[in-house]
PDB file of N, CA and C in Angstrom:
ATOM      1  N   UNK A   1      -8.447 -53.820  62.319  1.00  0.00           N
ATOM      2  CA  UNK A   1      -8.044 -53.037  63.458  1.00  0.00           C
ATOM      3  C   UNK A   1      -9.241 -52.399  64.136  1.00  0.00           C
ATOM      4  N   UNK A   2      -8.607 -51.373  65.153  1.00  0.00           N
ATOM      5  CA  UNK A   2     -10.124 -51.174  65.480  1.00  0.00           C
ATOM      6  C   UNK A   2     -10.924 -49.767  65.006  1.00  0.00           C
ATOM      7  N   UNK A   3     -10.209 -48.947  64.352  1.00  0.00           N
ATOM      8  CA  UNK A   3     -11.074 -48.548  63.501  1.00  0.00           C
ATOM      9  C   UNK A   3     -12.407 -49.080  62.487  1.00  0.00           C
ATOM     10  N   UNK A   4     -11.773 -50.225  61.757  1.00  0.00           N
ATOM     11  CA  UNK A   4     -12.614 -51.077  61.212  1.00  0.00           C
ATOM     12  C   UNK A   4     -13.764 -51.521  61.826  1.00  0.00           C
ATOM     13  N   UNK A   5     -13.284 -52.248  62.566  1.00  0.00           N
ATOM     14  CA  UNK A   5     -14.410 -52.663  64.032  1.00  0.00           C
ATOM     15  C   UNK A   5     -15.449 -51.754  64.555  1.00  0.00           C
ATOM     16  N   UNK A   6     -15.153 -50.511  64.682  1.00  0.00           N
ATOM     17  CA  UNK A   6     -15.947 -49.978  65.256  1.00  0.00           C
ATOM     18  C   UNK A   6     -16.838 -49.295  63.935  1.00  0.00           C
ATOM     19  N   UNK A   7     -16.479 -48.819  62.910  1.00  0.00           N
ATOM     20  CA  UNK A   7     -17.064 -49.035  61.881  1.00  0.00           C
ATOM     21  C   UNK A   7     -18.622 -50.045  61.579  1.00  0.00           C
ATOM     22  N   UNK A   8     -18.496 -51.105  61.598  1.00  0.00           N
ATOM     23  CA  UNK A   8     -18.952 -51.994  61.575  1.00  0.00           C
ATOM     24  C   UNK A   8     -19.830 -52.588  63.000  1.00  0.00           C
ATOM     25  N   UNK A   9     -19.741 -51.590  64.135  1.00  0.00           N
ATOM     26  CA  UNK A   9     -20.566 -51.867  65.139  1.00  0.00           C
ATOM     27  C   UNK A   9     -21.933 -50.756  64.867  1.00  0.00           C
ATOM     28  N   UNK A  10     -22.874 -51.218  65.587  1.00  0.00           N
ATOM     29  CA  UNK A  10     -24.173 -50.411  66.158  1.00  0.00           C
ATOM     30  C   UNK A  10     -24.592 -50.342  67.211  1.00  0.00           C
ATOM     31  N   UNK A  11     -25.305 -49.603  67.713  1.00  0.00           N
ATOM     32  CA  UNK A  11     -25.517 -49.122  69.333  1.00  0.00           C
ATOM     33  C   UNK A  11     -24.352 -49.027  69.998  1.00  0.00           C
ATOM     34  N   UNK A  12     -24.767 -48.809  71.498  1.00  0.00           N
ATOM     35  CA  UNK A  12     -23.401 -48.714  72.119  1.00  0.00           C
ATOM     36  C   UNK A  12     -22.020 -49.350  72.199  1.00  0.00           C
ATOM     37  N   UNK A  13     -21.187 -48.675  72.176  1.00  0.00           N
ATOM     38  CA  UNK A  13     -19.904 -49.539  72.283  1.00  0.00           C
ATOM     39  C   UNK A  13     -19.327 -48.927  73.603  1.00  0.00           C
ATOM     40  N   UNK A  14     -18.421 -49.693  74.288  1.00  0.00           N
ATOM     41  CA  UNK A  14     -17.379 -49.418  74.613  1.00  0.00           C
ATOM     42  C   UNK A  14     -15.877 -50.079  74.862  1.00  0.00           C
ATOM     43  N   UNK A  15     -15.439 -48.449  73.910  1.00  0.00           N
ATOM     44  CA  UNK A  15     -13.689 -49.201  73.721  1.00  0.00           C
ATOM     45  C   UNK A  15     -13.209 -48.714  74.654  1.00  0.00           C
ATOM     46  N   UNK A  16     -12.207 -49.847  75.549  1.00  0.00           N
ATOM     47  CA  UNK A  16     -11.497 -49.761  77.083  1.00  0.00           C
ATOM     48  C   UNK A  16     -10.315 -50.760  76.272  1.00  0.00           C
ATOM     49  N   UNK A  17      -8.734 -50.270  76.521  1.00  0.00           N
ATOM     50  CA  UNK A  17      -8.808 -48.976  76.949  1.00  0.00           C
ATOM     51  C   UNK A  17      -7.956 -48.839  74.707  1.00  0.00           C
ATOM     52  N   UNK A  18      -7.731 -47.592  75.076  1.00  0.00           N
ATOM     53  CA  UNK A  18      -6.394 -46.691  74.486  1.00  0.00           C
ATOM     54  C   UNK A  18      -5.483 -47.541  74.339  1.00  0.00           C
ATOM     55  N   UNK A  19      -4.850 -47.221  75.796  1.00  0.00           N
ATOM     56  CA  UNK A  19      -3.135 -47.726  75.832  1.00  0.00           C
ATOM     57  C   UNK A  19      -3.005 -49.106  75.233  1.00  0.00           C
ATOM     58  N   UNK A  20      -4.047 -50.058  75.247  1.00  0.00           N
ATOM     59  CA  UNK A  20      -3.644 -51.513  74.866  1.00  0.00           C
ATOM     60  C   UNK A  20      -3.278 -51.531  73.601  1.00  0.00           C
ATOM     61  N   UNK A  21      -4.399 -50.572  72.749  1.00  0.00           N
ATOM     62  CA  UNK A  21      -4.079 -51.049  71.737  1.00  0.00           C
ATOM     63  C   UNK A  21      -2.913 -50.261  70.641  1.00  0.00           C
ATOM     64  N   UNK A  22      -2.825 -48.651  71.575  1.00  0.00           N
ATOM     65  CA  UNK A  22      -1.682 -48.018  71.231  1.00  0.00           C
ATOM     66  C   UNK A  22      -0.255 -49.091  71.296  1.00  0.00           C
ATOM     67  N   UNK A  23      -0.175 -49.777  73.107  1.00  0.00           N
ATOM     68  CA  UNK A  23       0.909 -50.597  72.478  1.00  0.00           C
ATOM     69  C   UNK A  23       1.220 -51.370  71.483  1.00  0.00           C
ATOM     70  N   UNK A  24      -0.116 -51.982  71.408  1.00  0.00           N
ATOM     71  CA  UNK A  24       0.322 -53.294  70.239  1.00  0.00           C
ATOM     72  C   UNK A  24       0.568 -52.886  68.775  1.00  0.00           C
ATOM     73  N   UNK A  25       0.406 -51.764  68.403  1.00  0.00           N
ATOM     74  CA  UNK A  25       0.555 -50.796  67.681  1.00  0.00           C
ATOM     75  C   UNK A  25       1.266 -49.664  67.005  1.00  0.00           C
ATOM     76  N   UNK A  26       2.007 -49.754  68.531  1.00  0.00           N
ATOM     77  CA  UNK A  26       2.867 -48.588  68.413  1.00  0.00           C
ATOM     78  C   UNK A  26       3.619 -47.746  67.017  1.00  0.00           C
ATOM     79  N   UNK A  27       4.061 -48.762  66.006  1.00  0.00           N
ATOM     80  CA  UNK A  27       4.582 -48.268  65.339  1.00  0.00           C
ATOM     81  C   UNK A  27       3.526 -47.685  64.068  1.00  0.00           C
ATOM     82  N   UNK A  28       2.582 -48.103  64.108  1.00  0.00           N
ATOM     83  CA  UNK A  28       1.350 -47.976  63.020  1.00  0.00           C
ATOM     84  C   UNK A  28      -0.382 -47.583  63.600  1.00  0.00           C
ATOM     85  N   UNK A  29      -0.303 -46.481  64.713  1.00  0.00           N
ATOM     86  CA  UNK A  29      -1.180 -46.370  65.387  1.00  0.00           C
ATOM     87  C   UNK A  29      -2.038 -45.343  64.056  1.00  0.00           C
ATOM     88  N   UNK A  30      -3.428 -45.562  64.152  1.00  0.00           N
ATOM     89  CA  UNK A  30      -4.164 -45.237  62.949  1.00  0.00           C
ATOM     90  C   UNK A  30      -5.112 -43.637  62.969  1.00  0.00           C
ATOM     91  N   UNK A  31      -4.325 -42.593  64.150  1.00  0.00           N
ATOM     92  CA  UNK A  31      -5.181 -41.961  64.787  1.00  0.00           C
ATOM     93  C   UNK A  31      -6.456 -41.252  63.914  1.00  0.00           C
ATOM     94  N   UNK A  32      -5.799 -40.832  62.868  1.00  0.00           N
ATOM     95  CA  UNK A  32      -6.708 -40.279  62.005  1.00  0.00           C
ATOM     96  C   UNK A  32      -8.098 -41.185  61.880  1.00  0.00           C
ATOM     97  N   UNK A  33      -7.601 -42.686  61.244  1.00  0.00           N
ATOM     98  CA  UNK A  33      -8.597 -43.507  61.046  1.00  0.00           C
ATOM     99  C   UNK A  33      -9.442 -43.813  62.212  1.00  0.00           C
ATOM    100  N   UNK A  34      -8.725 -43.957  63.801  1.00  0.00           N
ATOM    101  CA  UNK A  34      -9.888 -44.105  65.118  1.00  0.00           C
ATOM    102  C   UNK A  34     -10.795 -42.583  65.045  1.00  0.00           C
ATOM    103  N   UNK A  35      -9.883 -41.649  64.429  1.00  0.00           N
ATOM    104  CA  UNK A  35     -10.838 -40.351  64.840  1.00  0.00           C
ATOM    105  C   UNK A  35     -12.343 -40.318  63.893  1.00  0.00           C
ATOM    106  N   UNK A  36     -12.165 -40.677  62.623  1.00  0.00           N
ATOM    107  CA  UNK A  36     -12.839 -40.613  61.832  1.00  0.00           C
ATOM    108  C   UNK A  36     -14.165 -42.116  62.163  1.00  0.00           C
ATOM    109  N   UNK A  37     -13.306 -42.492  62.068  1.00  0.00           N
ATOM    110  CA  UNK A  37     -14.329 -43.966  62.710  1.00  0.00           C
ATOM    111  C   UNK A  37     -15.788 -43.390  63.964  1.00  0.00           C
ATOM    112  N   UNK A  38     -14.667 -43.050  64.893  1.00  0.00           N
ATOM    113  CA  UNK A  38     -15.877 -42.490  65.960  1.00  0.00           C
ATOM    114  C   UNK A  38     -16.808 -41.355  65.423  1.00  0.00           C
ATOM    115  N   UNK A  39     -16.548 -39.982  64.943  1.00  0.00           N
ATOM    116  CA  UNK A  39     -17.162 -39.651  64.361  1.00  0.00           C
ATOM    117  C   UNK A  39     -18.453 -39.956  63.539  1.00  0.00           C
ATOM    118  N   UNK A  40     -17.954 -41.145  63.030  1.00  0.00           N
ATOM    119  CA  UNK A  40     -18.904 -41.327  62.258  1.00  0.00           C
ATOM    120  C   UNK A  40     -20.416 -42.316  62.782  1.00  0.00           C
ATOM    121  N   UNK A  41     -19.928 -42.761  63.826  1.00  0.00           N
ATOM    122  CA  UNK A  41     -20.953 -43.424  64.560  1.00  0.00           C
ATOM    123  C   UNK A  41     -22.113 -42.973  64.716  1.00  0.00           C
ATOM    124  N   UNK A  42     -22.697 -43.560  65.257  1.00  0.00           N
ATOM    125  CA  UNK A  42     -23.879 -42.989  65.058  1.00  0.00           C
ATOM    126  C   UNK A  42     -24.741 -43.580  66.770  1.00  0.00           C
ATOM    127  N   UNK A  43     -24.445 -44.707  67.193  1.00  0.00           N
ATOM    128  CA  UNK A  43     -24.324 -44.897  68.735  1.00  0.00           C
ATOM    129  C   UNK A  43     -23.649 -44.343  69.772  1.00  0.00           C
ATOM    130  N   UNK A  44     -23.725 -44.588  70.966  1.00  0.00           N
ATOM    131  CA  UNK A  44     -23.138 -44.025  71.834  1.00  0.00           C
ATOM    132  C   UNK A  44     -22.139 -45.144  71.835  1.00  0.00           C
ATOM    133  N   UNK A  45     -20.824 -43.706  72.219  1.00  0.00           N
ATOM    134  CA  UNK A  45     -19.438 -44.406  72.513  1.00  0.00           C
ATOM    135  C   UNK A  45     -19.115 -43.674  73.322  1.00  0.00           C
ATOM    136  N   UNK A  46     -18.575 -45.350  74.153  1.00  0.00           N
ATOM    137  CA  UNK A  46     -17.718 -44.565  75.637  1.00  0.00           C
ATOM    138  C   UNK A  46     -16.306 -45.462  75.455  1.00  0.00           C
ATOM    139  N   UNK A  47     -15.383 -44.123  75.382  1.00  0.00           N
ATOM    140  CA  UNK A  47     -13.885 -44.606  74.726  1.00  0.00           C
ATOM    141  C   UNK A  47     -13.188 -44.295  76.426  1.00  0.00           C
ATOM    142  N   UNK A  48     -12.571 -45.491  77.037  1.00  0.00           N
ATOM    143  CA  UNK A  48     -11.280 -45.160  78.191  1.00  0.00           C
ATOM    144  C   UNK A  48     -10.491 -45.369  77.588  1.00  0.00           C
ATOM    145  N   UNK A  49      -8.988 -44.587  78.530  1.00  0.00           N
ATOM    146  CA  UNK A  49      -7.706 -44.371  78.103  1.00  0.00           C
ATOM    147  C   UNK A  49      -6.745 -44.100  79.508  1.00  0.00           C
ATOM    148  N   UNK A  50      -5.488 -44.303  79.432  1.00  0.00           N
ATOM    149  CA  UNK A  50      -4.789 -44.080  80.349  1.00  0.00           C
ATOM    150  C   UNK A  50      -4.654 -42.638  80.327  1.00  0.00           C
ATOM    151  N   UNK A  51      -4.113 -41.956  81.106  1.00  0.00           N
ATOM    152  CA  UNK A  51      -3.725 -40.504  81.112  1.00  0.00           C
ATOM    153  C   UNK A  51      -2.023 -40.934  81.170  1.00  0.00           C
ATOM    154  N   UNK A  52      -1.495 -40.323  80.246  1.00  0.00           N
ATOM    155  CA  UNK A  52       0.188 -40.462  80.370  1.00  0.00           C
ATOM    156  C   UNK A  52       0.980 -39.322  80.706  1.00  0.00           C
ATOM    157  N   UNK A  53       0.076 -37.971  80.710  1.00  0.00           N
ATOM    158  CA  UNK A  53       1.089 -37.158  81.067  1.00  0.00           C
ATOM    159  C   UNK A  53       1.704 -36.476  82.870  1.00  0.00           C
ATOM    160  N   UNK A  54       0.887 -37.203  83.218  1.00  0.00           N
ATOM    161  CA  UNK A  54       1.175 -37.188  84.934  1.00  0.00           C
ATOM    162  C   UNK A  54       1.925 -37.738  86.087  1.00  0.00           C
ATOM    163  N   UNK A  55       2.539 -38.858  84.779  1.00  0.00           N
ATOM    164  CA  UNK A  55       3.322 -39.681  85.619  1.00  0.00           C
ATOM    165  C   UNK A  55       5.162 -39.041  85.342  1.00  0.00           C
ATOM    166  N   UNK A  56       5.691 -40.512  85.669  1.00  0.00           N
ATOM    167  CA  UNK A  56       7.341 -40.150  85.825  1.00  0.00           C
ATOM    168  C   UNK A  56       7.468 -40.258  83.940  1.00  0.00           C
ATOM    169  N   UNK A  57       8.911 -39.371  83.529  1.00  0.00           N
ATOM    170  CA  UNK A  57       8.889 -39.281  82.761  1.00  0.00           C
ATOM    171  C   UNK A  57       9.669 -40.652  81.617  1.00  0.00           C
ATOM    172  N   UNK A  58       8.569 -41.081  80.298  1.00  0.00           N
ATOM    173  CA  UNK A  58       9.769 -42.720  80.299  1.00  0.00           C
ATOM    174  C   UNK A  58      10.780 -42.325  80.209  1.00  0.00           C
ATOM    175  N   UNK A  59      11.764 -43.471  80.603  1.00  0.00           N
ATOM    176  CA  UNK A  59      13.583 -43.171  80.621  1.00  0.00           C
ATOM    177  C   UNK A  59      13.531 -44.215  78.942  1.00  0.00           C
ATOM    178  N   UNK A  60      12.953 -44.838  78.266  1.00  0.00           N
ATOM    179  CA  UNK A  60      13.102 -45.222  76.960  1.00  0.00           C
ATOM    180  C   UNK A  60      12.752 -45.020  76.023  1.00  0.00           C
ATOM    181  N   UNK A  61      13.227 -45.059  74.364  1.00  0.00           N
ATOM    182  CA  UNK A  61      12.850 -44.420  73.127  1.00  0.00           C
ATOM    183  C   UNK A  61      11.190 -44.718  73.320  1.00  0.00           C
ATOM    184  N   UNK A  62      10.904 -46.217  73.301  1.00  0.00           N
ATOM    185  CA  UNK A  62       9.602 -46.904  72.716  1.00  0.00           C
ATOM    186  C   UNK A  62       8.733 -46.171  74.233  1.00  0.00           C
ATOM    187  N   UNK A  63       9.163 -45.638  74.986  1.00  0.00           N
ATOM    188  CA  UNK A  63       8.212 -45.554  76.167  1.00  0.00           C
ATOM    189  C   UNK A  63       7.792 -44.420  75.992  1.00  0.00           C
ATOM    190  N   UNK A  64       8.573 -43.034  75.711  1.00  0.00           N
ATOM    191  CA  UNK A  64       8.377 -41.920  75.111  1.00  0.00           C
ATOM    192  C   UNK A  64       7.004 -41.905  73.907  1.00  0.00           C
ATOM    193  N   UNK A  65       7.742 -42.886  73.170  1.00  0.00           N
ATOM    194  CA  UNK A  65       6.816 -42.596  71.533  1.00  0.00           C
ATOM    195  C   UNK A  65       5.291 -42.791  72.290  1.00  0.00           C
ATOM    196  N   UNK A  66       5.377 -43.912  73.283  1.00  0.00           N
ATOM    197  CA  UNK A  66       4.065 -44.302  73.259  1.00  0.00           C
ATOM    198  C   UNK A  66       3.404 -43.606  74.188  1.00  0.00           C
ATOM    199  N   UNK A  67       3.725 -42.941  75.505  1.00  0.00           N
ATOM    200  CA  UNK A  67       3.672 -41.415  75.872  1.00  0.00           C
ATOM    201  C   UNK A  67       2.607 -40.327  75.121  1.00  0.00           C
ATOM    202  N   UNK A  68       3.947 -40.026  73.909  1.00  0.00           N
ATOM    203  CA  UNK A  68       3.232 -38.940  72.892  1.00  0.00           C
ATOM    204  C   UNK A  68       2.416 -39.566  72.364  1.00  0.00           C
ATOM    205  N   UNK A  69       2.283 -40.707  71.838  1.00  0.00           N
ATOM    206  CA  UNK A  69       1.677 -41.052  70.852  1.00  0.00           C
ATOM    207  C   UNK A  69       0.068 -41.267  71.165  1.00  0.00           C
ATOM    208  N   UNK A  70      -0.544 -41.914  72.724  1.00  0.00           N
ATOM    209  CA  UNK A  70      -1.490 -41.667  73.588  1.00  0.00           C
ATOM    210  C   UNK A  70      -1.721 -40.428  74.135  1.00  0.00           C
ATOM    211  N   UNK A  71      -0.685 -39.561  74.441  1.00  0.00           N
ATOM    212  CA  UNK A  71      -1.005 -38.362  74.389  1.00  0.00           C
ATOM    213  C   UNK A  71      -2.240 -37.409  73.569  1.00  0.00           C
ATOM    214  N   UNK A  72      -1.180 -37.763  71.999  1.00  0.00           N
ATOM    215  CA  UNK A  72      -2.279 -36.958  71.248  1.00  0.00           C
ATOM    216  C   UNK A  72      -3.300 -37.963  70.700  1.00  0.00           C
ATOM    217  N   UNK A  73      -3.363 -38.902  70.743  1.00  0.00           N
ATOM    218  CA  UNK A  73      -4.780 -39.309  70.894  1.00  0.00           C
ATOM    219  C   UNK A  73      -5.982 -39.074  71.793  1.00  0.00           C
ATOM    220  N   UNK A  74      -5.250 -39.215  73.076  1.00  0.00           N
ATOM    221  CA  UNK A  74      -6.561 -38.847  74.187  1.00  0.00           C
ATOM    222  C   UNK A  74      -7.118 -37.303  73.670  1.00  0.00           C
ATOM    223  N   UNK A  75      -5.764 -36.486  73.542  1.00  0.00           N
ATOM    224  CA  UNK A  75      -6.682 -35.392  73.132  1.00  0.00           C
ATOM    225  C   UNK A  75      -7.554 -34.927  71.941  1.00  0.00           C
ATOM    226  N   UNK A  76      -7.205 -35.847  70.952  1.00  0.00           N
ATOM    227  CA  UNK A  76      -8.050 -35.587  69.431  1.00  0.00           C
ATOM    228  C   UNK A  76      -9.484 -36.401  70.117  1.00  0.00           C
ATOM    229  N   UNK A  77      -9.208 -37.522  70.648  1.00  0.00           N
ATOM    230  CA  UNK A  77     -10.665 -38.208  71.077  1.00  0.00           C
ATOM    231  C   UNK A  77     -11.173 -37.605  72.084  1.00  0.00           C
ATOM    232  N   UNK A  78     -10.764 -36.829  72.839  1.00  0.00           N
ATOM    233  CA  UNK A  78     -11.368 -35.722  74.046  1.00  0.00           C
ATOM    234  C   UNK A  78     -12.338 -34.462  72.923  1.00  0.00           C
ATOM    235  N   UNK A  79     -11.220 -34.027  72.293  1.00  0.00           N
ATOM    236  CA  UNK A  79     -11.950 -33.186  71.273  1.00  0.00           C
ATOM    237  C   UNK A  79     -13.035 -33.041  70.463  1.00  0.00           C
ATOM    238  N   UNK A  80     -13.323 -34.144  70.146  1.00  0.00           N
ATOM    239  CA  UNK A  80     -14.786 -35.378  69.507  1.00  0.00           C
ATOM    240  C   UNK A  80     -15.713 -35.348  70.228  1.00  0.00           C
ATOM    241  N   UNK A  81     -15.345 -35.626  71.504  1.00  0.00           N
ATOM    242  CA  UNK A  81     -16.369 -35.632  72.661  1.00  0.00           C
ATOM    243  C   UNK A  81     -17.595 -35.515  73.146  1.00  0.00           C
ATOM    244  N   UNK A  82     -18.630 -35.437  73.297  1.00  0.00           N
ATOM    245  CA  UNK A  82     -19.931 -34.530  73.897  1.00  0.00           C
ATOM    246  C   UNK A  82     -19.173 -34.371  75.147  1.00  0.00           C
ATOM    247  N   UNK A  83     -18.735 -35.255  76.413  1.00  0.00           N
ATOM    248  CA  UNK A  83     -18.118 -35.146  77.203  1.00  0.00           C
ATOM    249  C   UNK A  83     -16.700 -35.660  77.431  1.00  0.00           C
ATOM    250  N   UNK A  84     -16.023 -35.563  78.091  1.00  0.00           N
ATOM    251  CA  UNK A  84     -14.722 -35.737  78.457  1.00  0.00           C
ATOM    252  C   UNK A  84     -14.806 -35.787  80.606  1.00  0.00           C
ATOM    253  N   UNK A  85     -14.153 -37.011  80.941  1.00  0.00           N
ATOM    254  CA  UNK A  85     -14.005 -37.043  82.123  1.00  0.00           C
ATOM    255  C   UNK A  85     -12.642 -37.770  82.519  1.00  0.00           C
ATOM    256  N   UNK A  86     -12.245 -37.305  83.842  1.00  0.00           N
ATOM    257  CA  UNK A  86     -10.670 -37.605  84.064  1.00  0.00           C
ATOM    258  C   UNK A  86     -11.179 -38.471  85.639  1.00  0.00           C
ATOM    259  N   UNK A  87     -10.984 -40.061  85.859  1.00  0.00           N
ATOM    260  CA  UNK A  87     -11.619 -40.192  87.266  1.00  0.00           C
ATOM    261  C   UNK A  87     -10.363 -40.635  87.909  1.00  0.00           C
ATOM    262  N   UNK A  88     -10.019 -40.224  88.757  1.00  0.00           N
ATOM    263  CA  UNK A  88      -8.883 -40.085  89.827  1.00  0.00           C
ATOM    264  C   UNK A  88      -9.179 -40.808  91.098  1.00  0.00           C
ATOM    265  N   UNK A  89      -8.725 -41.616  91.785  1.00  0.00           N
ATOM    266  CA  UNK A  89      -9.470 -41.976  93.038  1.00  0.00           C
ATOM    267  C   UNK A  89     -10.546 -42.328  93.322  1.00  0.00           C
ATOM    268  N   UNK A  90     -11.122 -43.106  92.017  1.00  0.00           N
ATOM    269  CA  UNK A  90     -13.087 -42.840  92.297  1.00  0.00           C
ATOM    270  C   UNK A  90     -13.840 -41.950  92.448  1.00  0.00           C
ATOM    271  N   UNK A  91     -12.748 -40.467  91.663  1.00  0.00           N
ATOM    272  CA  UNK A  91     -13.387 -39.523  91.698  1.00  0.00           C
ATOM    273  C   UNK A  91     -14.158 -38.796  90.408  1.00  0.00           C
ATOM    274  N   UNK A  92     -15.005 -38.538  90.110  1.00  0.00           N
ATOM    275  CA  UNK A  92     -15.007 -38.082  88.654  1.00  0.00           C
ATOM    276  C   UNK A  92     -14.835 -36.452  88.148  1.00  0.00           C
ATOM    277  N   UNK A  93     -14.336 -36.389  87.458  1.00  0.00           N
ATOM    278  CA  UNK A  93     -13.507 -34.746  87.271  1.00  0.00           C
ATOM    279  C   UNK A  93     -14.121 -34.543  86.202  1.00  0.00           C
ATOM    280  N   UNK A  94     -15.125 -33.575  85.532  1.00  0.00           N
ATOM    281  CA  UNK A  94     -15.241 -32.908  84.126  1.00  0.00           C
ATOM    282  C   UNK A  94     -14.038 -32.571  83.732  1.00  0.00           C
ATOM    283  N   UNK A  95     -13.985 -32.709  82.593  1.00  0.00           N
ATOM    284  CA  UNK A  95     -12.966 -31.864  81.713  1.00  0.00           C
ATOM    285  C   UNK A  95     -13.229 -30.785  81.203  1.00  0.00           C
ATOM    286  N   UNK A  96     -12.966 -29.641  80.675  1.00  0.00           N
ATOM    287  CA  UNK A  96     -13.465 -28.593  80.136  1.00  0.00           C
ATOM    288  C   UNK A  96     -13.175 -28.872  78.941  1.00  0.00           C
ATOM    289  N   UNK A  97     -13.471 -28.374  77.934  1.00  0.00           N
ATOM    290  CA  UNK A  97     -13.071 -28.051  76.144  1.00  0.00           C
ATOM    291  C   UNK A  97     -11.665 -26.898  76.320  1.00  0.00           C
ATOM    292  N   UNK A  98     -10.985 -27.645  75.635  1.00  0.00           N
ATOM    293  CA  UNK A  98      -9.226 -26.470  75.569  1.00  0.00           C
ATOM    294  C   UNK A  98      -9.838 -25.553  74.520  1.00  0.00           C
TER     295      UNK A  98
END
């Protein structure tokens, strides 16, 4: 998975996006293990992700889970961070630290 993977990389990476692999996943998403993984790197990582909480709300069970479930990932991997950015329109937005 890609914890493993990234484990096993050096120098830069970048994982694009989140959501793909949250879907394929959904029921066995590894957050602890992606959190710990990055951490432990030692290259630069640049992790994208969808933002899910801005949109319409899902009308289904599996659309929900995967909602929350990217939810609190973006934010444990925001948390990790040196930086955090939100780009909107080709725009780029800092994030602050919650």
């Amino acid at each position: 998975g890609v914890p493993a993977a990234l484990r096993g990389l050096a120098g830069t990476v970048v994982l694009d996006a989140l959501g793909g692999w949250v879907a394929a996943t959904i029921g066995a998403v590894d957050v602890d293990g992606l959190c710990d993984a990055l951490s432990a790197r030692a290259g630069d990582t640049v992790v994208v992700s969808e933002e899910v909480g801005m949109g319409v709300h899902p009308s289904t069970e599996v659309g929900r889970r995967f909602r929350d479930v990217l939810g609190e990932l973006n934010q444990r991997v925001a948390a990790l961070a040196d930086q955090a950015i939100l780009v909107v329109a080709g725009r780029v937005l800092p994030l602050e630290a919650c």
